[in-house]
N, C-alpha and C. Protein backbone atom coordinates (compact mmCIF):
# COMPACT_ATOMS: atom_id res chain seq x y z
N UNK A 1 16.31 96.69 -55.88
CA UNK A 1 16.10 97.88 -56.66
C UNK A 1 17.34 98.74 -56.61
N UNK A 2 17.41 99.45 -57.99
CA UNK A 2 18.80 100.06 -57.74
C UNK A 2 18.92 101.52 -57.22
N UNK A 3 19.66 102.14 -56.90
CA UNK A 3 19.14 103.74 -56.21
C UNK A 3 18.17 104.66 -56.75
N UNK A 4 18.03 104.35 -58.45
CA UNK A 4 17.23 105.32 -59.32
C UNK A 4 15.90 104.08 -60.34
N UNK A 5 16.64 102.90 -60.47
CA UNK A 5 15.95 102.24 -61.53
C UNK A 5 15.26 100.88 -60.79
N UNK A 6 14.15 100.34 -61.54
CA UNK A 6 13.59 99.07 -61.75
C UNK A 6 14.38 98.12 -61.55
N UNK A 7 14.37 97.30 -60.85
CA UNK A 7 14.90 95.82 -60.51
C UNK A 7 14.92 95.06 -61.76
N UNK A 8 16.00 94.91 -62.66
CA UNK A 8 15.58 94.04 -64.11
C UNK A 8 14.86 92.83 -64.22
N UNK A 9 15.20 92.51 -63.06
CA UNK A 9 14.75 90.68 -62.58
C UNK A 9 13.21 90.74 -62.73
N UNK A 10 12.30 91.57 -62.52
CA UNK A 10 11.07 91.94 -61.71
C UNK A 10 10.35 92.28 -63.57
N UNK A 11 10.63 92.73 -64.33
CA UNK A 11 10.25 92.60 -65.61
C UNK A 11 8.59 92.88 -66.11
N UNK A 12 8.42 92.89 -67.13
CA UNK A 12 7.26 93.59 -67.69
C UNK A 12 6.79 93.08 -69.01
N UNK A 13 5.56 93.51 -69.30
CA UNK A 13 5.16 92.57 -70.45
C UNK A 13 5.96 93.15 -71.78
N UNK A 14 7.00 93.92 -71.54
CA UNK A 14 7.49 94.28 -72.62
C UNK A 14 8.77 93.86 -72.39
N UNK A 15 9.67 92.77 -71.62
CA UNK A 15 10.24 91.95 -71.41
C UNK A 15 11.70 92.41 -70.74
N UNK A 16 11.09 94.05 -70.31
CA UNK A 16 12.57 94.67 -69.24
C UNK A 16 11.79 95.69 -68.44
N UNK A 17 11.99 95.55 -67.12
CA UNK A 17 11.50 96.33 -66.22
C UNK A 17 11.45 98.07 -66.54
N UNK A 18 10.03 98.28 -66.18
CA UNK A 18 9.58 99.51 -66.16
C UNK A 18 9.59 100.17 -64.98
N UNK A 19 9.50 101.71 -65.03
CA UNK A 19 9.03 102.39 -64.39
C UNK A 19 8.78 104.11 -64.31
N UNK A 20 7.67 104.85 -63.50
CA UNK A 20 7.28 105.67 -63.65
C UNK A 20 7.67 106.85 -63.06
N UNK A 21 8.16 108.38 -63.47
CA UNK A 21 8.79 108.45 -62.42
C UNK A 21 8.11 110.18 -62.79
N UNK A 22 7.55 111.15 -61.96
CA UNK A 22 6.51 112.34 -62.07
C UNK A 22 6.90 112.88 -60.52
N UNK A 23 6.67 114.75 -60.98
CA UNK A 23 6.52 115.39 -59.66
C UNK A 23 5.00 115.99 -59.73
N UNK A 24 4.74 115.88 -58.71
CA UNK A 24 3.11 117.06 -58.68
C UNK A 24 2.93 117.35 -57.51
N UNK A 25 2.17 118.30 -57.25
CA UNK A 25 1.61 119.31 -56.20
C UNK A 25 1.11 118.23 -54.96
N UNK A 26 0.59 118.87 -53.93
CA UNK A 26 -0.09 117.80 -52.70
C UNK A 26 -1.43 117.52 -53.38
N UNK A 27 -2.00 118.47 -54.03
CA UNK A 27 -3.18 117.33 -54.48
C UNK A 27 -3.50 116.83 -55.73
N UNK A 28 -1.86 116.32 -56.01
CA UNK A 28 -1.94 115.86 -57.66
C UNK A 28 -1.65 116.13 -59.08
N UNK A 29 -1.59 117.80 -59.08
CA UNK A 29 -1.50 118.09 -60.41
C UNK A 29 -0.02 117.85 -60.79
N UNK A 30 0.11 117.75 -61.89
CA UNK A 30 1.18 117.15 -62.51
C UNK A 30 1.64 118.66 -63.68
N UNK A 31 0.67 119.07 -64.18
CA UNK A 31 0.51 120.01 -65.09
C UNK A 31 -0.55 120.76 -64.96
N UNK A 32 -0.15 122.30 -65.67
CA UNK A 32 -1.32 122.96 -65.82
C UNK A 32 -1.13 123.76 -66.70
N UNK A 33 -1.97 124.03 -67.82
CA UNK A 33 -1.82 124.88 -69.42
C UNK A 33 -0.51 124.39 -69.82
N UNK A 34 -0.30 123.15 -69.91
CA UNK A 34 0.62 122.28 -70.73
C UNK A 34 2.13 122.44 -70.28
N UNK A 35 2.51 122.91 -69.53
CA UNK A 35 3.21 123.16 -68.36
C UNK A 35 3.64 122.79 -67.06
N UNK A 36 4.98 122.68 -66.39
CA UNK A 36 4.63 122.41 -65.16
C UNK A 36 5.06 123.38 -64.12
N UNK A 37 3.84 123.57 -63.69
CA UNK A 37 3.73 125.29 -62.96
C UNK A 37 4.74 125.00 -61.46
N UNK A 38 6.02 124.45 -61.78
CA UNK A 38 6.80 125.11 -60.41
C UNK A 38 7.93 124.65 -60.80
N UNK A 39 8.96 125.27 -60.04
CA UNK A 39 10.63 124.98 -60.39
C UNK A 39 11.47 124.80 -59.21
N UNK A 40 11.47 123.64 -59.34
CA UNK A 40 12.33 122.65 -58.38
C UNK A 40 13.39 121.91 -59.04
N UNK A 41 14.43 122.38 -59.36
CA UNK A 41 15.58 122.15 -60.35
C UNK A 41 16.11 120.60 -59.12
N UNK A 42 16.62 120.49 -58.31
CA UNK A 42 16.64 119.45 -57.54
C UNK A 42 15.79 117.88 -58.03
N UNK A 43 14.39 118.23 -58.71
CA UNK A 43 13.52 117.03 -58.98
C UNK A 43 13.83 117.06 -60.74
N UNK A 44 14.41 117.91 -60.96
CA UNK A 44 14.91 117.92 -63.11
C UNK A 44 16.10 117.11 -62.83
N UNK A 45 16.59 117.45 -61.65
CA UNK A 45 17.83 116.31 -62.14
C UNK A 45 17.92 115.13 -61.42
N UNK A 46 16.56 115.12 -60.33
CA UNK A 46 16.38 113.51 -60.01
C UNK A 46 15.77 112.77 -61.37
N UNK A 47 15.21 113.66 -62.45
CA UNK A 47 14.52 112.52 -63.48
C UNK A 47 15.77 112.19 -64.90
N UNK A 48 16.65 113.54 -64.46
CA UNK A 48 17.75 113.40 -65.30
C UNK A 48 18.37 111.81 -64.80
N UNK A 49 18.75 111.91 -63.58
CA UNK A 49 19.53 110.64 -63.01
C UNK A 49 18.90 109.41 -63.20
N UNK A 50 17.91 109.98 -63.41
CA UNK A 50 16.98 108.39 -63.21
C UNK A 50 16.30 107.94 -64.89
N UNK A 51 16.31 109.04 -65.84
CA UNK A 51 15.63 108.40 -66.69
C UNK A 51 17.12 108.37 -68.07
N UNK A 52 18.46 109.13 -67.21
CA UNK A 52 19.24 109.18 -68.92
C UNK A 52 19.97 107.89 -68.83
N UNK A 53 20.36 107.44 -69.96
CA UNK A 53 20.96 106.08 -70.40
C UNK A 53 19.65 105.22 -70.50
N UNK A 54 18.44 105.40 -70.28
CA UNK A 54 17.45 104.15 -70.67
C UNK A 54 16.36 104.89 -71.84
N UNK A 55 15.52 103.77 -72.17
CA UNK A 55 14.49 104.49 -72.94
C UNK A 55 13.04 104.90 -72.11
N UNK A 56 12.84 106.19 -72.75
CA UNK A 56 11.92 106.65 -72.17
C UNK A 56 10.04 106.65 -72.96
N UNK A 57 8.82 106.50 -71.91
CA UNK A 57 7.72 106.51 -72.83
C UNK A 57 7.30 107.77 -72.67
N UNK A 58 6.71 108.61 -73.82
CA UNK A 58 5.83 109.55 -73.38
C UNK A 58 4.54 109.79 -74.57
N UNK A 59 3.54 110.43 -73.98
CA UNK A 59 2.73 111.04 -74.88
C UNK A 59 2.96 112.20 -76.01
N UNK A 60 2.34 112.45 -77.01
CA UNK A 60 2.75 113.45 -77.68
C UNK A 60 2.24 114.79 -77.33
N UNK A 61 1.42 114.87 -76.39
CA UNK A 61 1.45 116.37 -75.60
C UNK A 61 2.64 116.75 -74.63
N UNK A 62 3.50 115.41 -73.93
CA UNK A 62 4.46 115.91 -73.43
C UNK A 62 5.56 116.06 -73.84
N UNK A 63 5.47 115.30 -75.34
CA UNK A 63 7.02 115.61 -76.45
C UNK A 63 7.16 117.36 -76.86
N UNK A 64 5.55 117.41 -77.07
CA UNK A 64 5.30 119.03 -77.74
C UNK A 64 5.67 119.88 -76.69
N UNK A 65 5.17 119.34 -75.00
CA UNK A 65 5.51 120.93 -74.05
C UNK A 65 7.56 120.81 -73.78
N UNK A 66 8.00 119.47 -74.37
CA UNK A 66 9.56 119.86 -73.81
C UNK A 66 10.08 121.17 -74.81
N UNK A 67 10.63 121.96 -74.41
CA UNK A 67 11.49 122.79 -75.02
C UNK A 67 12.63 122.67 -76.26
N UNK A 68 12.44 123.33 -77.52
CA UNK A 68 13.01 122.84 -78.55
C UNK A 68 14.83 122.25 -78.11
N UNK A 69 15.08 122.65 -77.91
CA UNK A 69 16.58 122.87 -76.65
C UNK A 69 16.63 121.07 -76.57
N UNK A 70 15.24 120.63 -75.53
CA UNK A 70 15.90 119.17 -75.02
C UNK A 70 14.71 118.05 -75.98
N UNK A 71 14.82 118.28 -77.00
CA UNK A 71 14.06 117.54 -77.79
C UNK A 71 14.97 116.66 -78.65
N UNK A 72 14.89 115.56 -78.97
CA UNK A 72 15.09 114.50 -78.25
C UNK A 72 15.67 114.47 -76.98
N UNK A 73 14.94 114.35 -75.60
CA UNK A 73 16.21 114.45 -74.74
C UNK A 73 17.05 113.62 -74.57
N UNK A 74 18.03 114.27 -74.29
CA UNK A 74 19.82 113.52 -74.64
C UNK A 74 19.82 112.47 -74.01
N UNK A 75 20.62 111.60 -74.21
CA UNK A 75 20.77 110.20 -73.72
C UNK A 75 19.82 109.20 -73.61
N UNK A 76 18.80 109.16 -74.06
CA UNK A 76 17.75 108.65 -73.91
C UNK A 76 17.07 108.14 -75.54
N UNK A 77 16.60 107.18 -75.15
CA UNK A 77 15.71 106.72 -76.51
C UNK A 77 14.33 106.94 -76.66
N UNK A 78 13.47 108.04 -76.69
CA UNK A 78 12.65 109.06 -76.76
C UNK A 78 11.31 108.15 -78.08
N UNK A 79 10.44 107.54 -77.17
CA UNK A 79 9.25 107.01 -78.11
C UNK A 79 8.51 108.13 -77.94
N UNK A 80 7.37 108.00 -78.63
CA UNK A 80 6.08 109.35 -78.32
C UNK A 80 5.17 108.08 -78.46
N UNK A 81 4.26 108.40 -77.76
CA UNK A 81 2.81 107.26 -77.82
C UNK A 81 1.91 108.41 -78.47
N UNK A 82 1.28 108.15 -79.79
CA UNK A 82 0.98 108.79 -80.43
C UNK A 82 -0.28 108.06 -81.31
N UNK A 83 -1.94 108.52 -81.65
CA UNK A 83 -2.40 108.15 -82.15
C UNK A 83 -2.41 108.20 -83.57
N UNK A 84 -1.84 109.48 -84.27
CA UNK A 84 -1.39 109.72 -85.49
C UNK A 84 -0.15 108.94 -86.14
N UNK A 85 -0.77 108.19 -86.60
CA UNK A 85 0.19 107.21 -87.50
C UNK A 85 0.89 107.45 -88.47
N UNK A 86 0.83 108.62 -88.63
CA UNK A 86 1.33 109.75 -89.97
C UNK A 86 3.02 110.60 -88.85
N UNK A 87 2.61 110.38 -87.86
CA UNK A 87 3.15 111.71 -86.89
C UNK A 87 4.74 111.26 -86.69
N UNK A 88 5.87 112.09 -86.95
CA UNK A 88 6.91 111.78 -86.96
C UNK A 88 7.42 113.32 -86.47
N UNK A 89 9.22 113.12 -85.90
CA UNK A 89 10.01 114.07 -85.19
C UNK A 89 11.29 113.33 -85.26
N UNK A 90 12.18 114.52 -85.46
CA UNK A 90 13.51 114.48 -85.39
C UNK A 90 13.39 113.39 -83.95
N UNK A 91 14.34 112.56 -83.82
CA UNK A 91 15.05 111.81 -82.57
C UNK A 91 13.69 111.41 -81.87
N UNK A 92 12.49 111.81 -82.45
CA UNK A 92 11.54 110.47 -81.70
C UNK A 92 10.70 109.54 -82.78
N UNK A 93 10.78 107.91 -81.69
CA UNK A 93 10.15 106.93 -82.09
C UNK A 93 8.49 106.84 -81.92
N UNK A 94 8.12 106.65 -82.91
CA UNK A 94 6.14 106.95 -82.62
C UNK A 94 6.16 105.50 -82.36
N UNK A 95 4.53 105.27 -81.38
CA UNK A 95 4.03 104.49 -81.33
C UNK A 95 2.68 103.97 -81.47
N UNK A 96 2.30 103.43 -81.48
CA UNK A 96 0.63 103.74 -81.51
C UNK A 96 -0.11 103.32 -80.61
N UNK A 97 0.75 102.23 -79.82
CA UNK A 97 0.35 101.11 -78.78
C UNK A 97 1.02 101.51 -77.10
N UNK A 98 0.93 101.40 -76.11
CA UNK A 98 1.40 101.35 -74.91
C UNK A 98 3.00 99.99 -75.15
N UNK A 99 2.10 98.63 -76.09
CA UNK A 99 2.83 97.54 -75.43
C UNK A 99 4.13 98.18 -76.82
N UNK A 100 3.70 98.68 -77.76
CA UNK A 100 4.45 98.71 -79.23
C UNK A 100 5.45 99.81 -78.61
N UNK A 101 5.12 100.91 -77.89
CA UNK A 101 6.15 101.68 -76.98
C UNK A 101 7.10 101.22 -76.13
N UNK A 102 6.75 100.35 -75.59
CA UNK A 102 7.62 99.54 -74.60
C UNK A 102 8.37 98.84 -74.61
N UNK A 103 8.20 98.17 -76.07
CA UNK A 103 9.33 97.26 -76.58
C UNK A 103 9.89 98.32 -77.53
N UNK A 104 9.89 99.44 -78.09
CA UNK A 104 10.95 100.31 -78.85
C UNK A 104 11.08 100.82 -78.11
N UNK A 105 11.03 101.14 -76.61
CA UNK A 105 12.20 101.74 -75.69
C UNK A 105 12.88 101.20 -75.11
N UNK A 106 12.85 99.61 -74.78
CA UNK A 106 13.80 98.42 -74.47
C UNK A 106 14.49 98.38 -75.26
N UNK A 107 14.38 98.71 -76.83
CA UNK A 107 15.70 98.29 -77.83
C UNK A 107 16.91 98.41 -77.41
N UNK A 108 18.14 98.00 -77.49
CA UNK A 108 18.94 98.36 -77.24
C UNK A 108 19.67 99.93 -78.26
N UNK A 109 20.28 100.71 -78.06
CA UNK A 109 20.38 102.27 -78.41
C UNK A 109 20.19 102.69 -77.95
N UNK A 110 21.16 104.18 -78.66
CA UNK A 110 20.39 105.83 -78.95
C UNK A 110 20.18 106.09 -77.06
N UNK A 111 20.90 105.25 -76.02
CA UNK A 111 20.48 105.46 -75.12
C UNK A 111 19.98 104.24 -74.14
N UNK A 112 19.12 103.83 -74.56
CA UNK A 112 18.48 102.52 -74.31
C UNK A 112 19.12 101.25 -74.04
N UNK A 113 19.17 100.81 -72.84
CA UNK A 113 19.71 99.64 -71.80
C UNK A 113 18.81 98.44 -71.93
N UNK A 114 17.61 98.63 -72.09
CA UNK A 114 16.09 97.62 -71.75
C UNK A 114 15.43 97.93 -70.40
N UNK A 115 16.31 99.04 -69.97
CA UNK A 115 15.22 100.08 -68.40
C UNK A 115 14.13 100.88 -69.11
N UNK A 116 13.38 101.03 -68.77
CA UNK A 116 12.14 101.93 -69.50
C UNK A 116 11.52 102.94 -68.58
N UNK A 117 11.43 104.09 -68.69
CA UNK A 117 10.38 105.00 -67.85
C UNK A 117 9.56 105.66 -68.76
N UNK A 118 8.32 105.31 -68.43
CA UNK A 118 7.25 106.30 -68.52
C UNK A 118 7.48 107.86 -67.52
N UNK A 119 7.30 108.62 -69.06
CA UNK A 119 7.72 110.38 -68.28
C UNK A 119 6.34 110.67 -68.69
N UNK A 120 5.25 110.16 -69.09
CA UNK A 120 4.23 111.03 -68.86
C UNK A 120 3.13 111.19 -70.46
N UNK A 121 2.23 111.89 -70.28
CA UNK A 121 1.82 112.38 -69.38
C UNK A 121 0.93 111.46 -68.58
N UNK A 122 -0.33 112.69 -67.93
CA UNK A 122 -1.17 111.69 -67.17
C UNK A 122 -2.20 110.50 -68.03
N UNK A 123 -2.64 110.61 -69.38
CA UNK A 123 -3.16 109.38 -69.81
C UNK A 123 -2.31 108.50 -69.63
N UNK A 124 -0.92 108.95 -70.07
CA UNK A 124 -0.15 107.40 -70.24
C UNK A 124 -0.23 107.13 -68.82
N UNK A 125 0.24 108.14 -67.98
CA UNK A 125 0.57 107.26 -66.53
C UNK A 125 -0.37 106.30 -65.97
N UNK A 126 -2.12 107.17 -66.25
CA UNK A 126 -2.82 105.67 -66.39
C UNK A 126 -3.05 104.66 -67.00
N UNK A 127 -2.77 104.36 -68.04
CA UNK A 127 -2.88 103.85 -68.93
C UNK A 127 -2.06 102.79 -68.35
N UNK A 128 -0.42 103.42 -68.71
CA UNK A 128 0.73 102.18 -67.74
C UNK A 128 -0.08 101.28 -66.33
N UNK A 129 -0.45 102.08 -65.53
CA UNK A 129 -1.09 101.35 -64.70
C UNK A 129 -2.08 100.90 -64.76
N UNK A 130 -2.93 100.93 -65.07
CA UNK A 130 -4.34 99.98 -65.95
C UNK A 130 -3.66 99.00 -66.36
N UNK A 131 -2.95 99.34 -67.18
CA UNK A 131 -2.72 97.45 -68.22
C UNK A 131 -1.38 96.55 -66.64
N UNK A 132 -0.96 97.31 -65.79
CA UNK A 132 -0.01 96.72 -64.98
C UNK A 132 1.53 96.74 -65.55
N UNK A 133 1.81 97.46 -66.31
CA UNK A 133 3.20 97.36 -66.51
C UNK A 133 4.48 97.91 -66.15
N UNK A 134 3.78 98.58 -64.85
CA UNK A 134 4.93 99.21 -63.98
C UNK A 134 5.49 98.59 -63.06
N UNK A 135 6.59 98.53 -62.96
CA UNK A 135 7.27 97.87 -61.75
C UNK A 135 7.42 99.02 -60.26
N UNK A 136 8.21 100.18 -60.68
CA UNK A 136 8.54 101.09 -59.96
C UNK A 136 7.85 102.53 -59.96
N UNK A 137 7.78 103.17 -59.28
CA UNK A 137 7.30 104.34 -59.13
C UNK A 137 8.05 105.42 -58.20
N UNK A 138 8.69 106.29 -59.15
CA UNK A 138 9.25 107.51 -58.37
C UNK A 138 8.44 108.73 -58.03
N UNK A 139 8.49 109.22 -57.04
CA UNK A 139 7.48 110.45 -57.26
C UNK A 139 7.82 111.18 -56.12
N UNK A 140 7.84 112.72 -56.49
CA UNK A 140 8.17 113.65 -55.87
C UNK A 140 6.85 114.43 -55.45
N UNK A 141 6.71 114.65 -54.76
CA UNK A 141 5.59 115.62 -54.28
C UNK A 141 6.19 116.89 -54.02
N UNK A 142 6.04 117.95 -53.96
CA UNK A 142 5.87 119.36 -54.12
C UNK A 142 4.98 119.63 -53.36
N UNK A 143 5.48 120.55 -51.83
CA UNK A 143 4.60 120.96 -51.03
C UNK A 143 4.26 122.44 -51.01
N UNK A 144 3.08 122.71 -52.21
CA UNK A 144 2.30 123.92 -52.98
C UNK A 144 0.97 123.30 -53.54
N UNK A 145 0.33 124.29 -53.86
CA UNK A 145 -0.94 123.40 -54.23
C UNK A 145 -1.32 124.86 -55.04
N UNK A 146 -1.34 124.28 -56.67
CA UNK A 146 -1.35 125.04 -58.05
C UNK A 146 -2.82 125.27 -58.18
N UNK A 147 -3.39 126.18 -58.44
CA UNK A 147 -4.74 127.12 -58.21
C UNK A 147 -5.16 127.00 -59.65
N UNK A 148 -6.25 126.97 -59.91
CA UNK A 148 -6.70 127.30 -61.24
C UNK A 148 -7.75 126.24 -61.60
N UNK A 149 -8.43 126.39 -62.75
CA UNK A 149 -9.06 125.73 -63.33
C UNK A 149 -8.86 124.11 -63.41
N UNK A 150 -9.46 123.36 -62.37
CA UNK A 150 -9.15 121.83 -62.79
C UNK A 150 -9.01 121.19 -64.24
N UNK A 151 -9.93 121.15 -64.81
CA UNK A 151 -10.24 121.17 -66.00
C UNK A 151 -9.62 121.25 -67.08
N UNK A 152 -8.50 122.30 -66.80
CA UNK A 152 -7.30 122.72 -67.52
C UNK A 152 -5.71 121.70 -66.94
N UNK A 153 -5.68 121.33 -65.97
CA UNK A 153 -4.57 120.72 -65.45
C UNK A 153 -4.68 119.25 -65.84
N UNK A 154 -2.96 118.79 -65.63
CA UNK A 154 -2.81 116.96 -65.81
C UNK A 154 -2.70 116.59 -64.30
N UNK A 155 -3.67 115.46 -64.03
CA UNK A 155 -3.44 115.15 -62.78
C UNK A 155 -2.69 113.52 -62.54
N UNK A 156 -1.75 113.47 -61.22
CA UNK A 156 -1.50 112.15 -61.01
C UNK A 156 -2.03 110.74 -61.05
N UNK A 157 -1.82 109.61 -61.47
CA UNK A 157 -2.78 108.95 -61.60
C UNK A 157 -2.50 108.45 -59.75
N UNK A 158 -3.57 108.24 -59.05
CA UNK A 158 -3.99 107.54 -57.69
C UNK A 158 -2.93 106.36 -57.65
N UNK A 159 -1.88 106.49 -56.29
CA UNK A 159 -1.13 105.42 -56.08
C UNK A 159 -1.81 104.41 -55.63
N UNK A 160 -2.10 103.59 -55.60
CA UNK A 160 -3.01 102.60 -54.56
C UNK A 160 -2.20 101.89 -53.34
N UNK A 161 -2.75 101.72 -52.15
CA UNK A 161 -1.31 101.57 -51.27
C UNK A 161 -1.72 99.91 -50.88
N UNK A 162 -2.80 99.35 -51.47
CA UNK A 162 -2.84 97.62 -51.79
C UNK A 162 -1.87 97.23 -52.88
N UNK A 163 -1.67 98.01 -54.12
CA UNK A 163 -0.77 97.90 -54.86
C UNK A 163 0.57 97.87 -54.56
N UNK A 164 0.70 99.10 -54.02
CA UNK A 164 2.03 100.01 -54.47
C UNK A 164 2.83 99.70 -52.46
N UNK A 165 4.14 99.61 -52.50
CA UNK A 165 4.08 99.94 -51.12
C UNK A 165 5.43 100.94 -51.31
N UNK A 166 5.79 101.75 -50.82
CA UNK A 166 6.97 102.57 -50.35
C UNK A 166 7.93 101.89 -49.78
N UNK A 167 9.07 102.15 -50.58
CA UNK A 167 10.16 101.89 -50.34
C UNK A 167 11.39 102.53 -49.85
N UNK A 168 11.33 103.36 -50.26
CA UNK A 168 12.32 104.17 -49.62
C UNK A 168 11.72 105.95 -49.73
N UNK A 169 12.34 106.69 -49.39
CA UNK A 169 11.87 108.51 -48.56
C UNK A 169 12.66 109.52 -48.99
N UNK A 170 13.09 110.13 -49.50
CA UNK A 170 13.94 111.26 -48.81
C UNK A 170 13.53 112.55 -49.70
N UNK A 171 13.65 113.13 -48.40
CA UNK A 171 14.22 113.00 -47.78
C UNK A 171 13.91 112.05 -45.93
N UNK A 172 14.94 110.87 -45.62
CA UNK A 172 14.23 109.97 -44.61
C UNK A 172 13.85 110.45 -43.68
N UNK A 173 12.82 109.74 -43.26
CA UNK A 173 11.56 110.06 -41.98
C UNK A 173 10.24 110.76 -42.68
N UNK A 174 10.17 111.08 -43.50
CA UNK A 174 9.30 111.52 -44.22
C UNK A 174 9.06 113.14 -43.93
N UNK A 175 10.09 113.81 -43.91
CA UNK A 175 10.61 115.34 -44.07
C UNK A 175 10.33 115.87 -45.31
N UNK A 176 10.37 117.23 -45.40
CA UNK A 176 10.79 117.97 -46.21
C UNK A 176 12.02 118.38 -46.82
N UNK A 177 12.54 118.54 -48.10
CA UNK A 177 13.87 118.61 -48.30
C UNK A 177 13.76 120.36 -48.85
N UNK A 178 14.25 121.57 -48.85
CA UNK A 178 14.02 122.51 -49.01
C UNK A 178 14.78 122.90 -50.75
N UNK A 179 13.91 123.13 -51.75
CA UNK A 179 14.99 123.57 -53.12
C UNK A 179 15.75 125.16 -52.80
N UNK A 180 16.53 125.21 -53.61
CA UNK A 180 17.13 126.07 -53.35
C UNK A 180 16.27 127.45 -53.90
N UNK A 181 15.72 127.59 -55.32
CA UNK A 181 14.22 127.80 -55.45
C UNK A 181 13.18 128.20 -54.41
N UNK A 182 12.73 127.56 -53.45
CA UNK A 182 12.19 128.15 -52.24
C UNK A 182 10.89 127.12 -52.36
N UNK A 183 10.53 126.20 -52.87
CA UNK A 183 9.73 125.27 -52.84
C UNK A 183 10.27 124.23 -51.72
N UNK A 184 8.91 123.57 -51.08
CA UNK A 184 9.52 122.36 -50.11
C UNK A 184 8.87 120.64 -51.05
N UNK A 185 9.94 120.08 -51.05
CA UNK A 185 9.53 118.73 -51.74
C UNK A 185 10.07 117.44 -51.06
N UNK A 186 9.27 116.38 -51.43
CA UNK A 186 10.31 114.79 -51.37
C UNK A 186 9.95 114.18 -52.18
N UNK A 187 10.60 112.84 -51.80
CA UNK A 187 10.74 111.95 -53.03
C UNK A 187 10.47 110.70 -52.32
N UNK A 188 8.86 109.96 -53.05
CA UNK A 188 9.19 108.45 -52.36
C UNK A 188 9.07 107.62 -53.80
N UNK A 189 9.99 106.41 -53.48
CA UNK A 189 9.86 105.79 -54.65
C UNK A 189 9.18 104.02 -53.69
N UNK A 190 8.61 103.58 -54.65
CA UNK A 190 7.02 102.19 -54.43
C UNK A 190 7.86 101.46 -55.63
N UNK A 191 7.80 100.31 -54.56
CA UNK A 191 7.56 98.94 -55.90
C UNK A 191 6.21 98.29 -55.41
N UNK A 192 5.79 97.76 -57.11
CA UNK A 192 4.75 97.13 -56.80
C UNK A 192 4.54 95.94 -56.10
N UNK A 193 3.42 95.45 -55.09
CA UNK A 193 3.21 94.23 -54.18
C UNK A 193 3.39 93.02 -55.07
């Protein structure tokens, strides 16, 4: 595995290694009122490092919450998984399918190597894992725990640790790394068994 990406060798039914890469709270939330309620600039530019130069999957609730600013975000080949078949955007590719996403973010372009990350949101993230097409999993945890209405929030989809095993930490030993922000976070990234 490489410091940020999917092992290419290790591959996916969309015929170039995937992977997933999300921060959320200790018990999960990912989002809340379409948003993500904390700022840990440290974990924006672990997904910067890790998701620019490849293509990326996302839902069309998380195309709508990026900011007009990083829409298409740069370097990247930007699908939307989208049930509206009508639904189109400057610099993004619609999809209608999980597998039809996965192979127009492998294309080569616009960004796109044949590395793929799913950025979200939480249907897709389950979704990706339901059908099995993740190889890797990055994930930052955020040690805060976001208050409010469940109901209203996106939550992580459940790592499974028969699945998934940890691979690497950091910060190592399984510490806290402090943002400059004033939030405490880490980062473990899992390949699948």
């Amino acid at each position: 595995m490489s410091a940020t990406g999917p092992d290419r060798a290790s591959g996916s039914g969309a015929g170039s290694a995937v992977g997933a890469v999300w921060a959320q709270d200790r018990s999960g939330v990912i989002g809340a009122d379409g948003t993500v309620p904390w700022d840990v600039p440290e974990d924006l530019a672990l997904f910067s490092r890790t998701t620019r130069g490849h293509g990326v999957v996302m839902g069309r609730a998380t195309w709508d919450s990026l900011p007009d600013r990083f829409r298409p975000l740069p370097g990247r080949r930007c699908v939307v998984l989208t049930r509206d078949r009508s639904w189109t955007a400057p610099g993004a590719v619609p999809a209608a399918t999980l597998p039809e996403a996965l192979a127009a973010a492998a294309e080569p372009g616009d960004g796109a190597d044949g590395e793929v990350w799913v950025i979200g949101g939480a249907q897709v993230y389950a979704l990706a894992l339901d059908e099995g097409v993740l190889d890797v999993l990055v994930v930052t945890e955020v040690d805060l725990e976001v208050g409010g209405d469940r109901s209203q929030q996106a939550l992580a989809p459940h790592v499974d640790p028969a699945a998934w095993s940890a691979e690497r930490r950091e910060p190592a030993g399984g510490g806290w790394a402090t943002s400059r922000t004033g939030p405490r976070y880490r980062t473990t990234w899992y390949r699948r068994r």
